[in-house]
Protein backbone atom coordinates (compact mmCIF):
# COMPACT_ATOMS: atom_id res chain seq x y z
CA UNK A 1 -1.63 -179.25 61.70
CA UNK A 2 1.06 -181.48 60.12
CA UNK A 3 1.59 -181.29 56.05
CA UNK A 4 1.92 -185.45 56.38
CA UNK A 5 -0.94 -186.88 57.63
CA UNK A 6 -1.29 -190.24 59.69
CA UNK A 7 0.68 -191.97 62.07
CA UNK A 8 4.63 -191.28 62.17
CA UNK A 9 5.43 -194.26 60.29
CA UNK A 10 3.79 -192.85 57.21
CA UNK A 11 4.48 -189.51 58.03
CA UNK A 12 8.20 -190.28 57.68
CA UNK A 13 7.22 -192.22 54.12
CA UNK A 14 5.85 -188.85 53.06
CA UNK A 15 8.72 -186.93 53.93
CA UNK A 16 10.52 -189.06 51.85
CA UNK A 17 8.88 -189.04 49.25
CA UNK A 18 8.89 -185.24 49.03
CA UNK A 19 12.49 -185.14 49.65
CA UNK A 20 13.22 -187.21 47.00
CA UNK A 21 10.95 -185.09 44.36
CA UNK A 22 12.61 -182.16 45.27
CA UNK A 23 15.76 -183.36 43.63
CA UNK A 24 14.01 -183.47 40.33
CA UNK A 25 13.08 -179.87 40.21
CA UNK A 26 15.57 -178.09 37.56
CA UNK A 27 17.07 -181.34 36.38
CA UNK A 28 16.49 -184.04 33.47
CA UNK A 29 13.51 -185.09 34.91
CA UNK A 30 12.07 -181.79 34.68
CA UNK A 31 12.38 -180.76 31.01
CA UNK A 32 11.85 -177.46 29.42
CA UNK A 33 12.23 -178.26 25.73
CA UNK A 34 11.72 -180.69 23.24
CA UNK A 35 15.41 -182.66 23.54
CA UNK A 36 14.69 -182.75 27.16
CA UNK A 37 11.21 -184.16 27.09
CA UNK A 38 12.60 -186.65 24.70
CA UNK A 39 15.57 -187.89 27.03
CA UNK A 40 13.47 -187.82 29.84
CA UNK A 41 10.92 -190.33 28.06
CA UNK A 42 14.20 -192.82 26.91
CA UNK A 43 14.76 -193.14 30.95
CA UNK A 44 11.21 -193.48 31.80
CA UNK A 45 11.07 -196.12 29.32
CA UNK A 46 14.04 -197.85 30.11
CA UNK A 47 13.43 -197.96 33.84
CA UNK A 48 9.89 -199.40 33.16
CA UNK A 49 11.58 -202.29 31.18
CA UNK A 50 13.83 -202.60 33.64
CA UNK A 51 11.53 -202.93 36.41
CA UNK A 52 9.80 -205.87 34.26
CA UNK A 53 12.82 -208.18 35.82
CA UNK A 54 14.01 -206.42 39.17
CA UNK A 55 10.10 -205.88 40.76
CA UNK A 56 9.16 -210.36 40.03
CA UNK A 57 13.19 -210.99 40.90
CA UNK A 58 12.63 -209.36 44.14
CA UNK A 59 9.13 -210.59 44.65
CA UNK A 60 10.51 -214.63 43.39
CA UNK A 61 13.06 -214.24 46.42
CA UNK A 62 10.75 -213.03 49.40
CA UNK A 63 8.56 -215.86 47.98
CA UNK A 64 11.18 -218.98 47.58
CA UNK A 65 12.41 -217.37 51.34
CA UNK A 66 9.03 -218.36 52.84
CA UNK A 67 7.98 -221.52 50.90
CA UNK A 68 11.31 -223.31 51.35
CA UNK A 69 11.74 -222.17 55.49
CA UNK A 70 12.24 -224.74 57.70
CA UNK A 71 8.64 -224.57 58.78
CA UNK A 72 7.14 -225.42 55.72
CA UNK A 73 6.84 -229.49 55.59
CA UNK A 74 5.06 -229.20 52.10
CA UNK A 75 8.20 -227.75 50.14
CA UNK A 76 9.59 -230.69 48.54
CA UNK A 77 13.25 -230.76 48.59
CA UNK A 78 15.48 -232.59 45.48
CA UNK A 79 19.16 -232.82 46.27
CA UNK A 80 19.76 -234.36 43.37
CA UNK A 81 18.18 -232.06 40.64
CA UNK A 82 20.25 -230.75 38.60
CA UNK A 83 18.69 -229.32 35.01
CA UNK A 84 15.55 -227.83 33.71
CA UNK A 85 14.56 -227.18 30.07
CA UNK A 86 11.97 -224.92 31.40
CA UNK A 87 14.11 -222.84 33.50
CA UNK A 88 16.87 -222.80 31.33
CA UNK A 89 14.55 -221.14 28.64
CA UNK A 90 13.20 -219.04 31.56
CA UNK A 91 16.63 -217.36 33.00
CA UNK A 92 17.76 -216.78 29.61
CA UNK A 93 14.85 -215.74 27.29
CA UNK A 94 13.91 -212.94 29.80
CA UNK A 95 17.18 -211.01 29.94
CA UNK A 96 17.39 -211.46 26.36
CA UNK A 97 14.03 -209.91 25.87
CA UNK A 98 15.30 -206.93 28.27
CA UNK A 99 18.29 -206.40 26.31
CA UNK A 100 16.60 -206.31 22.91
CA UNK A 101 13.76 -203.87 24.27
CA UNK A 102 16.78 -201.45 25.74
CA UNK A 103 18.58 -201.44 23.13
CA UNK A 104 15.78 -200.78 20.90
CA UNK A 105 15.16 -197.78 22.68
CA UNK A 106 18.88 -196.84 22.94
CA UNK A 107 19.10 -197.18 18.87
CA UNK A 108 15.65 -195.38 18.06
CA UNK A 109 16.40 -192.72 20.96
CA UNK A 110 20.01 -191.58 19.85
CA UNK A 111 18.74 -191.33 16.53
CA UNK A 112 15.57 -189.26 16.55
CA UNK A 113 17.80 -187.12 19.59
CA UNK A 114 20.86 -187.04 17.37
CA UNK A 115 22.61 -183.68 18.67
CA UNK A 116 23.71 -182.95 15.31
CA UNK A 117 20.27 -182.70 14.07
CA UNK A 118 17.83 -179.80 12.95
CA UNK A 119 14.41 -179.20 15.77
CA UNK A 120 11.73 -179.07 13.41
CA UNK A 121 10.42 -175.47 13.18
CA UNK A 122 8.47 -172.99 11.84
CA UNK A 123 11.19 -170.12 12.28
CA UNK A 124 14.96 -170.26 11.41
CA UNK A 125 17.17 -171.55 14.52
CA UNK A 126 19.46 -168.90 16.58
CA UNK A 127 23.04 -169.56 16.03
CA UNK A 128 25.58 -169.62 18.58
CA UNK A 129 29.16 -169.96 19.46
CA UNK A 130 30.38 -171.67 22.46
CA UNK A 131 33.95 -171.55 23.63
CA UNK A 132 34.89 -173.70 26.89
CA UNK A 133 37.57 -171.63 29.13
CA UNK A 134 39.58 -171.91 31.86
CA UNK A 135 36.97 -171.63 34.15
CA UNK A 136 34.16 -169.78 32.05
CA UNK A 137 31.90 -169.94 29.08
CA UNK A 138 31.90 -167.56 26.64
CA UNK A 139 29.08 -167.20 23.93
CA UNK A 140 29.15 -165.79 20.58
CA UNK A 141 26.49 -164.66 18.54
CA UNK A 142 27.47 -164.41 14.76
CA UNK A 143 24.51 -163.22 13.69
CA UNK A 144 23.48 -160.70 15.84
CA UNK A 145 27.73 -159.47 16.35
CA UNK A 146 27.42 -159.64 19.74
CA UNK A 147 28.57 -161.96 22.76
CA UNK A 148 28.45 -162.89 26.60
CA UNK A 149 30.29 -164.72 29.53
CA UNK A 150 28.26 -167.06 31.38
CA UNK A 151 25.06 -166.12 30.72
CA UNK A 152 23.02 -167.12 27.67
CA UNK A 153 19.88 -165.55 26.45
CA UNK A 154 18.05 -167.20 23.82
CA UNK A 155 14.21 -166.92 22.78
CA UNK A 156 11.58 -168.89 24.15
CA UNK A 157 10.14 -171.38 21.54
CA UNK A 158 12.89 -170.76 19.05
CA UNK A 159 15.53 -173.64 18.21
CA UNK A 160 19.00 -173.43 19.00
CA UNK A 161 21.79 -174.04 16.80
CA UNK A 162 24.85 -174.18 18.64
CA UNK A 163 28.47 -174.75 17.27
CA UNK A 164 30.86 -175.93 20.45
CA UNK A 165 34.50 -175.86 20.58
CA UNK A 166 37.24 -175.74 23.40
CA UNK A 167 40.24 -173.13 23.92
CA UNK A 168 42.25 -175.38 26.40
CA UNK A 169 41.26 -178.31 27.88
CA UNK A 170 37.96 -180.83 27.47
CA UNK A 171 35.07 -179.55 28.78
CA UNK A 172 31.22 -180.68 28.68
CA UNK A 173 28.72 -178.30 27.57
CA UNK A 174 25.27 -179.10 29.62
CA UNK A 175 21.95 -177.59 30.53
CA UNK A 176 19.84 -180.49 32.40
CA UNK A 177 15.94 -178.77 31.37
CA UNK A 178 16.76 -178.33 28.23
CA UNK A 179 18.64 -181.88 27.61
CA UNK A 180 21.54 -182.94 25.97
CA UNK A 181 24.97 -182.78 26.80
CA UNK A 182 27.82 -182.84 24.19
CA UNK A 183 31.54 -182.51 24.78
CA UNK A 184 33.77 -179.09 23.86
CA UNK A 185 37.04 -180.06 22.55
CA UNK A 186 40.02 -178.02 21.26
CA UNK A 187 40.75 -178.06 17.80
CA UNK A 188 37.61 -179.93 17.31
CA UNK A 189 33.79 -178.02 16.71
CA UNK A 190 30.80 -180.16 17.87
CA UNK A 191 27.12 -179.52 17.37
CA UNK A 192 24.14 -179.52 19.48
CA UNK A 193 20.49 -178.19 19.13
CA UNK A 194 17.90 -177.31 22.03
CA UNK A 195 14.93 -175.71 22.59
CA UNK A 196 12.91 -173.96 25.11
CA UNK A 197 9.60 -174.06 25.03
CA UNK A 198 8.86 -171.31 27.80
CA UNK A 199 10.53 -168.37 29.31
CA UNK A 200 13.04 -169.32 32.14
CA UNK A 201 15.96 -169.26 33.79
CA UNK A 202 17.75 -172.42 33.68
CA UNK A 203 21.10 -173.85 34.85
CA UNK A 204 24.06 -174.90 32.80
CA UNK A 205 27.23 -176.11 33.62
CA UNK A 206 30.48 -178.05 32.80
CA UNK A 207 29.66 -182.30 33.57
CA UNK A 208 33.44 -183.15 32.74
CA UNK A 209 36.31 -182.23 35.20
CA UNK A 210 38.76 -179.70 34.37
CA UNK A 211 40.85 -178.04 36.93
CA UNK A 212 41.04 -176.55 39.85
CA UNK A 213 37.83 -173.49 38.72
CA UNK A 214 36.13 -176.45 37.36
CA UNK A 215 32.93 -175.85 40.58
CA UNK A 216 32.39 -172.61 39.76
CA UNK A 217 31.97 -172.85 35.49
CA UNK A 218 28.81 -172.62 35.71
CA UNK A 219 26.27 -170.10 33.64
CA UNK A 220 22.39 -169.20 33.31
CA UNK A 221 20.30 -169.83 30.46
CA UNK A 222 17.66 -166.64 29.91
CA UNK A 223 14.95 -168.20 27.85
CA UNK A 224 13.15 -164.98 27.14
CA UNK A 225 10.01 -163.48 24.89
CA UNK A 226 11.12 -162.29 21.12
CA UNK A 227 10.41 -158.92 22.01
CA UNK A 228 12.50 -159.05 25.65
CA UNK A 229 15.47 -160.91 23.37
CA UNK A 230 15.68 -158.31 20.51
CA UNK A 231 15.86 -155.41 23.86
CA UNK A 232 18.90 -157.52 25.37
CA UNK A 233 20.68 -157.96 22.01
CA UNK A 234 19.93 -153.66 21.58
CA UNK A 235 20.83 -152.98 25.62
CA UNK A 236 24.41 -155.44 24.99
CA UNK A 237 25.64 -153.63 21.38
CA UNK A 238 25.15 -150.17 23.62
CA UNK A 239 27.78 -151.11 26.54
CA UNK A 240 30.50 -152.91 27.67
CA UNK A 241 33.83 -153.42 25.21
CA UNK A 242 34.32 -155.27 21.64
CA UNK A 243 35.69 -158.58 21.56
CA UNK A 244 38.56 -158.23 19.31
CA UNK A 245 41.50 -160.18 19.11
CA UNK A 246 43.26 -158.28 22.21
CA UNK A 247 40.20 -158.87 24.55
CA UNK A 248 40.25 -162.60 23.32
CA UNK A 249 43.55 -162.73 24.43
CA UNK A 250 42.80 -161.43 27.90
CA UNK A 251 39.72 -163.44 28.47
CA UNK A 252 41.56 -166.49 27.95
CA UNK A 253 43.79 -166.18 31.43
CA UNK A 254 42.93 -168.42 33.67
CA UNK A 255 40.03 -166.80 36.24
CA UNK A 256 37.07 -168.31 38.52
CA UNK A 257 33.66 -167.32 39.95
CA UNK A 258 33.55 -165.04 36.71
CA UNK A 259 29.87 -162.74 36.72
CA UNK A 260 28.16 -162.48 33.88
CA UNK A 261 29.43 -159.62 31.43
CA UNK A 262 28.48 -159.21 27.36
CA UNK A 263 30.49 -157.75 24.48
CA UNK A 264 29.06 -155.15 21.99
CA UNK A 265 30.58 -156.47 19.04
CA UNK A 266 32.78 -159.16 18.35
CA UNK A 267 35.91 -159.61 15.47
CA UNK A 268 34.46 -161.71 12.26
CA UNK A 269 36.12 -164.63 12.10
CA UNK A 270 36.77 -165.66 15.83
CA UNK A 271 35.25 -168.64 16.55
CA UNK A 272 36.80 -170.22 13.66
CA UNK A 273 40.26 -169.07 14.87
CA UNK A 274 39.69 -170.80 17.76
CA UNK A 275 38.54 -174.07 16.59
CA UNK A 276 41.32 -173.57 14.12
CA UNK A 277 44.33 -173.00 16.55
CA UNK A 278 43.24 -173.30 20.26
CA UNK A 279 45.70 -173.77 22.76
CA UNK A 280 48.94 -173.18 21.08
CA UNK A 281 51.11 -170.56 20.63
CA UNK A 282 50.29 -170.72 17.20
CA UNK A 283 46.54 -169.97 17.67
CA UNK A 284 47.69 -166.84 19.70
CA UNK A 285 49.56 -165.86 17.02
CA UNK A 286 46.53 -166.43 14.47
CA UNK A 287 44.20 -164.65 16.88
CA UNK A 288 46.38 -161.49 16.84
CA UNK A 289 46.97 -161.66 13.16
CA UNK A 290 50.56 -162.06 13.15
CA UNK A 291 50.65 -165.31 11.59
CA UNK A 292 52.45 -167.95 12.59
C-alpha cells in the first residue's frame, strides 16, 4: 500500500509536499522558545502580506493572457490609450499599502524581539559567556565557575542571558529553534537572550564565514530539566582541567572538528580579558598577566 494515495500525478504532489516539510524540522520554522516563536510569526506575517500582491498579480496575468488571445473577438483593443487615473491610483496605492504593513511589522517585530532585551520571567536568567574561535565555541559560565567547548547546556524554561564576544575574527552566534542570531566581534561584547521552553537537543552554529574550519563550528544546545542541569554543572566541576590563563592560551590555536569537552573551573576575570584585548599580542600578554 502506497503512503500517497491517488493517481501518480498527485502522488508526486504529495511527495513534494513532504519533502519540502521535512526541511522545516529543526529550523526557524520550527521554534522551541519564545524568540523563536516570535520570529517565526514576523515571517508568517510578512509572507501573508506579501502574498496579498503576488497570488491576484499572478492570477491578473493568466487572466489578461486568455481575455486578450487572439481568439477572443470581444476584447476591445485601444492603441491609442495611454493614461488612467484609476490605474494609476491602483499600481501605486497597493505597493504602498504593502510597504507600510511590512514595515510595520519590521518596526514592531525588532522591537518587542530586541536581542538586547530581558524574557519576561518568573526566575532569574542563566548567564553565559560566549567566545567565537578559530573553529570552535567556547562557553563560560560565571556563575556557576565552570565552562564547555561546543556544547551548551542550559535549563529548560529558564531565560538565557548571554554576553557574546570574538577572540579573532567575526563570527555569528546562531541556534535556528531557539531564534535569533547576533554577531560575535573582537573587541566588541554583544547581547542576546533565548529561551527554551522544553528539553532538547538543538543545533547551533556559526551563519557568517570565517575560514577554512568555518563547516565544522558547529555545537549542541542541551536544553535539560533543573534537576538534570544542576547534575551536569556537579559531573563538569569533578573532571576535566581549569581554564586558566595557560589553557586559554592553548585553546585559542587554530583546530577543527573539535568534540565537546568542559572545564571544572575557570580564571575570574576571563571573558572580560578577552573582550578587552582579543586578537593582539597585547591581549596575550593581558591574559597571562604580564601586562603589556
Amino acid at each position: 500500500m502506497s503512503l500517497f494515495p491517488g493517481p501518480a500525478p498527485m502522488r508526486c504532489v504529495w511527495l513534494a509536499a513532504a519533502l519540502a516539510l521535512t526541511g522545516c524540522a529543526g529550523g526557524v520554522l520550527d521554534p522551541q522558545g519564545p524568540v523563536g516563536a516570535g520570529e517565526r510569526q514576523v515571517l508568517l506575517n510578512a509572507l501573508v502580506i506579501m502574498l496579498g500582491i503576488v497570488v491576484p498579480t499572478i492570477l491578473a496575468t493568466f487572466a489578461f493572457a486568455w481575455w486578450f488571445r487572439a481568439g477572443n473577438a470581444r476584447a476591445e483593443h485601444k492603441p491609442d490609450w495611454s493614461y488612467s487615473g484609476r490605474l494609476e491610483l491602483l499600481v501605486w496605492s497597493v505597493p504602498a499599502l504593502v510597504v507600510i504593513f511590512l514595515g510595520g511589522i519590521a518596526w514592531i517585530g525588532s522591537h518587542d524581539l530586541d536581542p538586547y532585551k530581558p524574557l519576561p520571567a518568573s526566575t532569574a536568567p542563566l548567564r553565559v559567556q560566549v567566545v567565537a574561535l578559530d573553529w570552535k565555541w567556547l562557553f563560560i559560565y560565571p556563575d556557576q565557575g565552570v565552562a564547555s567547548v561546543n556544547r551548551l547546556v542550559v535549563p529548560a524554561g529558564t531565560p538565557v542571558a548571554f554576553s557574546i564576544t570574538s577572540a579573532t575574527v567575526m563570527n555569528s552566534f546562531f541556534v535556528p529553534q531557539l531564534g535569533g542570531q547576533i554577531y560575535a566581534m573582537a573587541g566588541m561584547e554583544t547581547r542576546l537572550h533565548l529561551q527554551a521552553d522544553r528539553p532538547g537537543r538543538y543545533r547551533g552554529l556559526s551563519a557568517h564565514y570565517s575560514g577554512k574550519g568555518f563547516p565544522g563550528m558547529r555545537f549542541m544546545v542541551d536544553a535539560v530539566p533543573p534537576r538534570q542541569f544542576a547534575g551536569w554543572l556537579a559531573a563538569t566541576r569533578q573532571q576535566g582541567m581549569a581554564l586558566d590563563r595557560s589553557a586559554y592560551l592553548a585553546l585559542t590555536r587554530d583546530s577543527e572538528n573539535v568534540a565537546p569537552y568542559g572545564y571544572r573551573a575557570v580564571a575570574p576575570g576571563l571573558f572580560a580579558a578577552v573582550v578587552r584585548d582579543s586578537g593582539t599580542t597585547t591581549a596575550k600578554r593581558a591574559i597571562q598577566g604580564r601586562g603589556p
